[in-house]
Protein backbone atom coordinates (compact mmCIF):
# COMPACT_ATOMS: atom_id res chain seq x y z
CA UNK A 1 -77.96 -74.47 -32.29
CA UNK A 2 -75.10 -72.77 -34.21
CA UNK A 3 -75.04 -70.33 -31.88
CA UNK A 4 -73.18 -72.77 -29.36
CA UNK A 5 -70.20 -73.26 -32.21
CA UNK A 6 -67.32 -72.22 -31.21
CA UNK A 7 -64.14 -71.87 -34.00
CA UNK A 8 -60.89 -71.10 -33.32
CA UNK A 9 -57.43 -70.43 -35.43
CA UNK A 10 -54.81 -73.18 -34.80
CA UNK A 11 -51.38 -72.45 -35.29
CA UNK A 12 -48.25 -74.88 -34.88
CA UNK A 13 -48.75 -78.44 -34.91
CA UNK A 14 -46.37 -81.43 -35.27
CA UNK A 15 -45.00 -80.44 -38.26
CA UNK A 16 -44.35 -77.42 -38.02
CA UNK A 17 -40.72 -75.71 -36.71
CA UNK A 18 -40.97 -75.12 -32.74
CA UNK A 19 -37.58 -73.00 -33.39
CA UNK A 20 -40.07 -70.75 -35.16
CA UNK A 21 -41.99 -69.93 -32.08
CA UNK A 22 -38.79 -70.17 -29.35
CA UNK A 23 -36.87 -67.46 -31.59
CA UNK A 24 -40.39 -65.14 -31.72
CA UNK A 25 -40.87 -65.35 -27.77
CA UNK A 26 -37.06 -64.54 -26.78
CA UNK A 27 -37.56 -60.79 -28.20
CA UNK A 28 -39.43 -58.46 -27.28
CA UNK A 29 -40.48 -56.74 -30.03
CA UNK A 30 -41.32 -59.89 -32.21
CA UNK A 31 -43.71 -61.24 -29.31
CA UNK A 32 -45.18 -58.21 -29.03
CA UNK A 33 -45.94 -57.63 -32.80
CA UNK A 34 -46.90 -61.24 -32.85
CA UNK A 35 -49.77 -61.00 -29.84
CA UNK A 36 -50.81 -57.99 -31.53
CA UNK A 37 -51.52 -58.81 -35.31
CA UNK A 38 -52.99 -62.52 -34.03
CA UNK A 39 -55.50 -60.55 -32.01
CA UNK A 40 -56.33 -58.04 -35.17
CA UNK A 41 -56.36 -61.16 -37.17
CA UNK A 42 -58.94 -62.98 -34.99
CA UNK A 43 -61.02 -60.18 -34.30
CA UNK A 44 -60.97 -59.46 -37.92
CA UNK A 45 -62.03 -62.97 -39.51
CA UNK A 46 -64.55 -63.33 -36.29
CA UNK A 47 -62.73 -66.26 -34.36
CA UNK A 48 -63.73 -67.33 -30.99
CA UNK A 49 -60.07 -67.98 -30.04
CA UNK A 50 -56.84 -69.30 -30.47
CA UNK A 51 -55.06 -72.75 -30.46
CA UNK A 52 -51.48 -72.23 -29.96
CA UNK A 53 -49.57 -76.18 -30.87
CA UNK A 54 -45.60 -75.20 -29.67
CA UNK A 55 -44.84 -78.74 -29.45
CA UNK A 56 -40.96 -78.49 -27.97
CA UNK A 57 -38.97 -81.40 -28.66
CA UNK A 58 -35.92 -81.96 -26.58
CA UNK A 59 -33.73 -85.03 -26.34
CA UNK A 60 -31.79 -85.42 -22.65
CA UNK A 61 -28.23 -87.24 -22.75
CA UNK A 62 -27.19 -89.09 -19.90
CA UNK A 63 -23.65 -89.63 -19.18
């Protein structure tokens, strides 16, 4: 039944720039504008949701 699909944007992934999403959250007024065109965009093109893929790579040094 195609009723029971479900399809949702993904954004992100393993290639793409985390330091795209870190510098977007830490203001404001980017996050905000962010939230609110993703939700006009889904509503718009008639997605079920979102899949968000902020894959943050760190490295740890120990001394």
């Amino acid at each position: 039944n195609s009723n029971k699909l479900k399809v949702l944007l993904e954004l992100g992934g393993w290639y793409h720039r985390s330091q795209l999403f870190s510098n977007m959250v830490h203001n404001k007024a980017s996050k905000e504008l962010f939230i609110d065109t993703t939700i006009q965009y889904l509503i718009k093109h008639r997605f079920h949701g979102l899949d968000l893929d902020w894959a943050c790579f760190f490295s740890l040094v120990f001394i």
